[in-house]
C-alpha atoms as a PDB file:
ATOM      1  CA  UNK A   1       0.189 -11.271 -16.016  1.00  0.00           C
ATOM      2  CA  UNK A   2       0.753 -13.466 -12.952  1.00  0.00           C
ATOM      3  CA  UNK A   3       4.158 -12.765 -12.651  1.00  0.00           C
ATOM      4  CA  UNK A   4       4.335  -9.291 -13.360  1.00  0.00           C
ATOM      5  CA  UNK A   5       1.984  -8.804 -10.388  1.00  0.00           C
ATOM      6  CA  UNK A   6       3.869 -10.818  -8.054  1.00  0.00           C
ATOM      7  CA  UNK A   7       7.215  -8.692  -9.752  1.00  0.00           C
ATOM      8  CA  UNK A   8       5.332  -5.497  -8.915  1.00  0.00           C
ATOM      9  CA  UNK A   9       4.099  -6.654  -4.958  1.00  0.00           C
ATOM     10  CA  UNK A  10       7.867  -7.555  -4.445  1.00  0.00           C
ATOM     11  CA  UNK A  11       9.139  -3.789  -5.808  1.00  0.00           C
ATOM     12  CA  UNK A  12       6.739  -2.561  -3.641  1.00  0.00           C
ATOM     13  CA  UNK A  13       7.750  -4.548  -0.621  1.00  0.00           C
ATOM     14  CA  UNK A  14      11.187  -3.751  -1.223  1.00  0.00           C
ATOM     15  CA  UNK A  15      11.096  -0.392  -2.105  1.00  0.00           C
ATOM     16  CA  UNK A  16      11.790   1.556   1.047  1.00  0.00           C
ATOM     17  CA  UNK A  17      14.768  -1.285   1.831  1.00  0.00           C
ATOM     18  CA  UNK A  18      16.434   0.294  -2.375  1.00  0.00           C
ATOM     19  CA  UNK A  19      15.660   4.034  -1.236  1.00  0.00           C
ATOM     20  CA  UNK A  20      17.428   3.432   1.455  1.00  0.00           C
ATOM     21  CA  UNK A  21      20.372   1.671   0.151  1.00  0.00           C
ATOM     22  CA  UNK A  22      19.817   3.957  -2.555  1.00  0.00           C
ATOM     23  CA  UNK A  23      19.904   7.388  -0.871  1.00  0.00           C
ATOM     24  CA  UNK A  24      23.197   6.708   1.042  1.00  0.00           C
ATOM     25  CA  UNK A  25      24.810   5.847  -2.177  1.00  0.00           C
ATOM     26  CA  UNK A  26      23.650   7.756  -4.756  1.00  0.00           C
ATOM     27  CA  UNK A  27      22.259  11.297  -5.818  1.00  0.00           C
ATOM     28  CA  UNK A  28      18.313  11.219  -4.968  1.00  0.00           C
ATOM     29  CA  UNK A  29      17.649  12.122  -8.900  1.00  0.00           C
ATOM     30  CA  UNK A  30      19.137   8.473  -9.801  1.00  0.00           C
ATOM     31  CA  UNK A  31      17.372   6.864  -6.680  1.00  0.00           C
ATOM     32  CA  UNK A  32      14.151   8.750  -8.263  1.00  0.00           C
ATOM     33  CA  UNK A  33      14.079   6.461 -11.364  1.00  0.00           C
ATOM     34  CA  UNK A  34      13.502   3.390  -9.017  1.00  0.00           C
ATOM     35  CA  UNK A  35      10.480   4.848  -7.998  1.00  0.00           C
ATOM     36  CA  UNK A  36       9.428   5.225 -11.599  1.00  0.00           C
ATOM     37  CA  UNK A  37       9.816   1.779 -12.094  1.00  0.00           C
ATOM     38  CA  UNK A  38       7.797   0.380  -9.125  1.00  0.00           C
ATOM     39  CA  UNK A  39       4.945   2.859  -9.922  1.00  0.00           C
ATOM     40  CA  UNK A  40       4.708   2.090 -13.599  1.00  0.00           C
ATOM     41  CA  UNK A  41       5.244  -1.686 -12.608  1.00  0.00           C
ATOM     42  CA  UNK A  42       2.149  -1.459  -9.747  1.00  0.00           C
ATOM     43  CA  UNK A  43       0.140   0.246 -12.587  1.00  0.00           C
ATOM     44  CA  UNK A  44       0.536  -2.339 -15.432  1.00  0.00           C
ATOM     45  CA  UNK A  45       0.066  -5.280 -13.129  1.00  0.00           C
ATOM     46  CA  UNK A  46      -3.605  -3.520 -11.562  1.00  0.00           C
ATOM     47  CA  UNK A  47      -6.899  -3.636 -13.237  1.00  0.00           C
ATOM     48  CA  UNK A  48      -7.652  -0.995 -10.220  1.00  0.00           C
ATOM     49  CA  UNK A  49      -7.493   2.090 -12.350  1.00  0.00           C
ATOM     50  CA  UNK A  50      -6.347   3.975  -8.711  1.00  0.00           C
ATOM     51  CA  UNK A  51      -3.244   2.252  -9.597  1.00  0.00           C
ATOM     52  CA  UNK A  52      -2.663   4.494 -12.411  1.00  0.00           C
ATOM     53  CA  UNK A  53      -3.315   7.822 -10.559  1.00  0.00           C
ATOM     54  CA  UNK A  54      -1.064   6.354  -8.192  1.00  0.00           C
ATOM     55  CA  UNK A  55       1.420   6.066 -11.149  1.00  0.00           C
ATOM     56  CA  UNK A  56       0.282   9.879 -11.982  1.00  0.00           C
ATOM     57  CA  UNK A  57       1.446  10.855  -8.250  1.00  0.00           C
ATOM     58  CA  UNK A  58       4.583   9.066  -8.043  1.00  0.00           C
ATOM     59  CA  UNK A  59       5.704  10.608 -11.277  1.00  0.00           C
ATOM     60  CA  UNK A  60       5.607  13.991  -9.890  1.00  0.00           C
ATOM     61  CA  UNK A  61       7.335  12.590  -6.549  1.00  0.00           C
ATOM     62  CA  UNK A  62       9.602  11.584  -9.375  1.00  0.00           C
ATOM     63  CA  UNK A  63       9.825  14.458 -10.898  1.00  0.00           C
ATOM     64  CA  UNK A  64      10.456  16.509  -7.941  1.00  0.00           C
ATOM     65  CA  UNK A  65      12.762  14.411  -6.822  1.00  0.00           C
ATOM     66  CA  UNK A  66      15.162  14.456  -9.988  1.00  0.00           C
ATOM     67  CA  UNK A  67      14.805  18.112 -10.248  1.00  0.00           C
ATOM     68  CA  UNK A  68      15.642  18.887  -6.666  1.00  0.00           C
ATOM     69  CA  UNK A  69      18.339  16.068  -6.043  1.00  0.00           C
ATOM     70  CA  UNK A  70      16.102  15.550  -2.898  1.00  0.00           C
ATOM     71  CA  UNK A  71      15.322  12.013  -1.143  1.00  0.00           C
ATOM     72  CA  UNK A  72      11.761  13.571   0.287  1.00  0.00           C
ATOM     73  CA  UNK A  73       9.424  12.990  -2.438  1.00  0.00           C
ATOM     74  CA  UNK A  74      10.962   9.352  -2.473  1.00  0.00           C
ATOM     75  CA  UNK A  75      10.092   8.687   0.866  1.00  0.00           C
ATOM     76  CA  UNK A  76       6.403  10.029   0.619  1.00  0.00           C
ATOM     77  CA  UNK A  77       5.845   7.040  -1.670  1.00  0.00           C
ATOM     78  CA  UNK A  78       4.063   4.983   1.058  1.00  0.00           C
ATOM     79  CA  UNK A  79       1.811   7.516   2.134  1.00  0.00           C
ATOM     80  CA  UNK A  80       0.731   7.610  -1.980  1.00  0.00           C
ATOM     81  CA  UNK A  81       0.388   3.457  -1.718  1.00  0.00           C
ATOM     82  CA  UNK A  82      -1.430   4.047   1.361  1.00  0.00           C
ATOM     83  CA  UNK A  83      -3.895   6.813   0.006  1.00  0.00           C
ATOM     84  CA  UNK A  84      -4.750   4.994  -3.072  1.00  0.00           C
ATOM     85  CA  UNK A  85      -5.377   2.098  -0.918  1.00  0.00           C
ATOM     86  CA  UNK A  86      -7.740   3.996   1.198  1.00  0.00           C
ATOM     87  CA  UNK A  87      -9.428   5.115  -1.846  1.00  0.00           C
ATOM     88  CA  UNK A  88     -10.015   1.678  -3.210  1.00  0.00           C
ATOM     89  CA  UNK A  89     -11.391   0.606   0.076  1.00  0.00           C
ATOM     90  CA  UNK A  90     -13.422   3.244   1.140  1.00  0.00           C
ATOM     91  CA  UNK A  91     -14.870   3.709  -2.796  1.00  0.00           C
ATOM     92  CA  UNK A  92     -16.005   0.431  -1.870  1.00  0.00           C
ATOM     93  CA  UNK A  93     -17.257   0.870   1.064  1.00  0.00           C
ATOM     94  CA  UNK A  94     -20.073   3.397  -1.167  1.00  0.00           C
ATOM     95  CA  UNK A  95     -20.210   1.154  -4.272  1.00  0.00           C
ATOM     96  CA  UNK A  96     -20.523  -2.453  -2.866  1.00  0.00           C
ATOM     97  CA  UNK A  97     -19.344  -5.359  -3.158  1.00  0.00           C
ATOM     98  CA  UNK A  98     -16.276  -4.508  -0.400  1.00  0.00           C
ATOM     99  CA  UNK A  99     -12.837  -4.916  -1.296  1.00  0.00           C
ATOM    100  CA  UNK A 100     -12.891  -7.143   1.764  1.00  0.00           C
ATOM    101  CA  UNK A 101     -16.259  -9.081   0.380  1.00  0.00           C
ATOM    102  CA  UNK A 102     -14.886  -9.555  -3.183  1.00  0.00           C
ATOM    103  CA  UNK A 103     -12.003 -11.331  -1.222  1.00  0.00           C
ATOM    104  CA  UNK A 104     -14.047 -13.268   0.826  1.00  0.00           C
ATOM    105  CA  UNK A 105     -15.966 -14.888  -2.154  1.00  0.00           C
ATOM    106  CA  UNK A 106     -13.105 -16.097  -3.782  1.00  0.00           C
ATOM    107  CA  UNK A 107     -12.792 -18.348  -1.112  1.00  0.00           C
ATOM    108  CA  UNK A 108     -16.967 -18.868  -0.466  1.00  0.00           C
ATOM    109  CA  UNK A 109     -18.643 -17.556  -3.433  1.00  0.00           C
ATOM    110  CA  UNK A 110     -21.990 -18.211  -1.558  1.00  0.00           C
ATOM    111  CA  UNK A 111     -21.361 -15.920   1.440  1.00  0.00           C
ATOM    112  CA  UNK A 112     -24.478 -15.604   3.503  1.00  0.00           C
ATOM    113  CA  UNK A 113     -26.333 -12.072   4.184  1.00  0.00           C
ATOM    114  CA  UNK A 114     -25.363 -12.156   7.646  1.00  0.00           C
ATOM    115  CA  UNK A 115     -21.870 -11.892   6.522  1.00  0.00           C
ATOM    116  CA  UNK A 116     -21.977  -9.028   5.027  1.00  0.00           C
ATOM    117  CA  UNK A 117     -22.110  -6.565   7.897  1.00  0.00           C
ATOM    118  CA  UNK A 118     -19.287  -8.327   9.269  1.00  0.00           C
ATOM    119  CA  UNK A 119     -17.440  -7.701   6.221  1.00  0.00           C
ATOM    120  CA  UNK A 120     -18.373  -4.142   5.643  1.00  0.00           C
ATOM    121  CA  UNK A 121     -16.888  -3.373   9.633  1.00  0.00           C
ATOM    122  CA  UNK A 122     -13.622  -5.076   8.414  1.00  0.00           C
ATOM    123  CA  UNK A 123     -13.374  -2.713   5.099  1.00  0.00           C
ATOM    124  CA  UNK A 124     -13.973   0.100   7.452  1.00  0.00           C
ATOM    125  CA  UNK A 125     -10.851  -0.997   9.881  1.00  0.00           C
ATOM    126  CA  UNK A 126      -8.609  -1.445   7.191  1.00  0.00           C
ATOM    127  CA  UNK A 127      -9.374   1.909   5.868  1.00  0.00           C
ATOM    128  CA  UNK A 128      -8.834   2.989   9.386  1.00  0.00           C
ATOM    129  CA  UNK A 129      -5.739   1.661   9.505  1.00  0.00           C
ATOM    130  CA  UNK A 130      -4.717   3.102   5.853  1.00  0.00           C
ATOM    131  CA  UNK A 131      -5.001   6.255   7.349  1.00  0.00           C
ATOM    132  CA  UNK A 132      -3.179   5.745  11.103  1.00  0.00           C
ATOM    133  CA  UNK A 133      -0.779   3.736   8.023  1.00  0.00           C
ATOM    134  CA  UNK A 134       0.077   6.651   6.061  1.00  0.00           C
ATOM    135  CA  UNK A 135       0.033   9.144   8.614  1.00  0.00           C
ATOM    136  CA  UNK A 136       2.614   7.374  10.313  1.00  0.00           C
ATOM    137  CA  UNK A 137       4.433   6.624   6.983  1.00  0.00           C
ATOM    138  CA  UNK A 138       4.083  10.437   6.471  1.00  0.00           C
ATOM    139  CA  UNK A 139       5.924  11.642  10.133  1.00  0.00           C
ATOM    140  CA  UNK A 140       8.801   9.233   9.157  1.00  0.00           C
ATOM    141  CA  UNK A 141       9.393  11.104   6.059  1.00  0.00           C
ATOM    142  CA  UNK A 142       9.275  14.220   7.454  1.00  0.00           C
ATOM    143  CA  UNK A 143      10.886  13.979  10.872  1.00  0.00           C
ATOM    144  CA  UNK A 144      12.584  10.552  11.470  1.00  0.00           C
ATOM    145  CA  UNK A 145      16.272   9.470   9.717  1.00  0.00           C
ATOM    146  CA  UNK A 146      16.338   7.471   7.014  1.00  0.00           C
ATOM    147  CA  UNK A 147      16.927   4.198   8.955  1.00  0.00           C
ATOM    148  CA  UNK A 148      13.923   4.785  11.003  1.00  0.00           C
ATOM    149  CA  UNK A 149      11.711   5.353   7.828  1.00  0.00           C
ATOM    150  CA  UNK A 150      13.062   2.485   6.374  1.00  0.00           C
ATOM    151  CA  UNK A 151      12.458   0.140   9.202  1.00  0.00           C
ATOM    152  CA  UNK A 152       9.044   1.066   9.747  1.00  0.00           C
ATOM    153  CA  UNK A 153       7.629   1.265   6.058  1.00  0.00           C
ATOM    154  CA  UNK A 154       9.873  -1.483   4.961  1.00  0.00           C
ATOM    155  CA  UNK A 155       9.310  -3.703   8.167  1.00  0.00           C
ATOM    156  CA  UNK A 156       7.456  -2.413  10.664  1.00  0.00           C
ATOM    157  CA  UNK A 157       4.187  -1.770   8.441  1.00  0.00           C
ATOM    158  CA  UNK A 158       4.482  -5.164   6.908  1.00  0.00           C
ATOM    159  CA  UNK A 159       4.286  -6.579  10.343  1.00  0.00           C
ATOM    160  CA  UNK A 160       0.926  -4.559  11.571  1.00  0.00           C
ATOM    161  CA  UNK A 161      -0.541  -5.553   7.746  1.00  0.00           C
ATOM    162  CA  UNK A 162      -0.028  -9.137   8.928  1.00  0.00           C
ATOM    163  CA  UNK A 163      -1.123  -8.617  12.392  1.00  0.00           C
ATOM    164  CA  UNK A 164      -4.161  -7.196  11.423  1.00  0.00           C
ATOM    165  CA  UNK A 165      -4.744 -10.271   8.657  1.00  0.00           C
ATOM    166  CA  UNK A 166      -4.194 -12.546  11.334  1.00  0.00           C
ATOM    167  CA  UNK A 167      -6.240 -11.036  14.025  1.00  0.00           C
ATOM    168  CA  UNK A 168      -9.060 -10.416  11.660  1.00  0.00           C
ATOM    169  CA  UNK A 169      -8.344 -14.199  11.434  1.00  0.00           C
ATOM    170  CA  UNK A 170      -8.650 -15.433  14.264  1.00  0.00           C
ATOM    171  CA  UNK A 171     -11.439 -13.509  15.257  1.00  0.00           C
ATOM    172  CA  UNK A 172     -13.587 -14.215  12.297  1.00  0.00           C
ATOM    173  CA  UNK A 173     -16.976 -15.170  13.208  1.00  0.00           C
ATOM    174  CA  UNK A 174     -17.747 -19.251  12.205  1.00  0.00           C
ATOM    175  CA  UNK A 175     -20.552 -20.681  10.192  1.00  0.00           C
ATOM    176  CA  UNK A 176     -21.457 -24.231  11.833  1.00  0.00           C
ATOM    177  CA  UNK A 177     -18.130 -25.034  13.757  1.00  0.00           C
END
């Protein structure tokens, strides 16, 4: 199972790099069945059952993709990752533990209290940033050129995802040092 999730994080990190490629080579409807693969390939490797209404939504970007020969519902792929990712945070935001507490004890399974509100803020700035996320993601699809959409949700997103991990990082608050 280990490697099919890794399998299905790299598909999804590469995907907007093959639509690309994809889209200047080929008709959209054959590009389409990419996207079929990294959705059903995110699904399998999820417990998260958002994965699979993820799946449910890229199959009709899928479908309206093949049927129109149009690259669009390809590129509105992110914003889906990005809404379902919103939805797992913010779901557990209302039905505790956090996605961002349930990471944290994997590392400290004793987490203090106090921690908790800490954690809680940082659920609610990642699903802030889902949302600036997919908006963006959203205005490339609709109004940039492929290369632009490409770069940012195939590089550009990555590199705010880290930024934020890292910043949240650095400005974690220490226990006793």
């Amino acid at each position: 199972m280990r490697a099919a999730t890794g399998l299905a994080w790299l598909a999804t990190l590469l995907y907007p790099l093959a639509v690309w490629f994809g889209l200047a080579h080929w008709e959209a409807r054959w590009v389409a069945l990419l996207l079929l693969v990294v959705a059903g390939l995110r699904a399998l490797a999820s417990p998260e059952p958002i994965w699979r209404v993820a799946a449910a939504g890229a199959g009709l970007l899928v479908l309206a993709s093949f049927l129109a020969n149009d690259g669009l519902p390809l590129k509105l792929y992110p914003v889906l990752v990005n809404l379902a990712l919103l939805g797992v945070f913010a779901t557990s935001l209302w039905r505790p533990p956090t996605v961002i507490e349930r990471l944290a004890r994997l590392q400290e399974p004793d987490l203090p209290p106090e921690a908790i509100p800490y954690i809680t803020r940082v659920t609610q700035v990642w699903c802030g940033f889902f949302v600036v996320n997919g908006g963006i993601a959203l205005w490339t699809a609709l109004a940039a050129s492929d290369a632009t959409w490409a770069l940012y949700n195939g590089l550009i997103a990555y590199l705010l995802i880290g930024a934020l991990v890292l910043g949240e990082r650095l400005l974690r608050p220490r226990r006793g040092h």
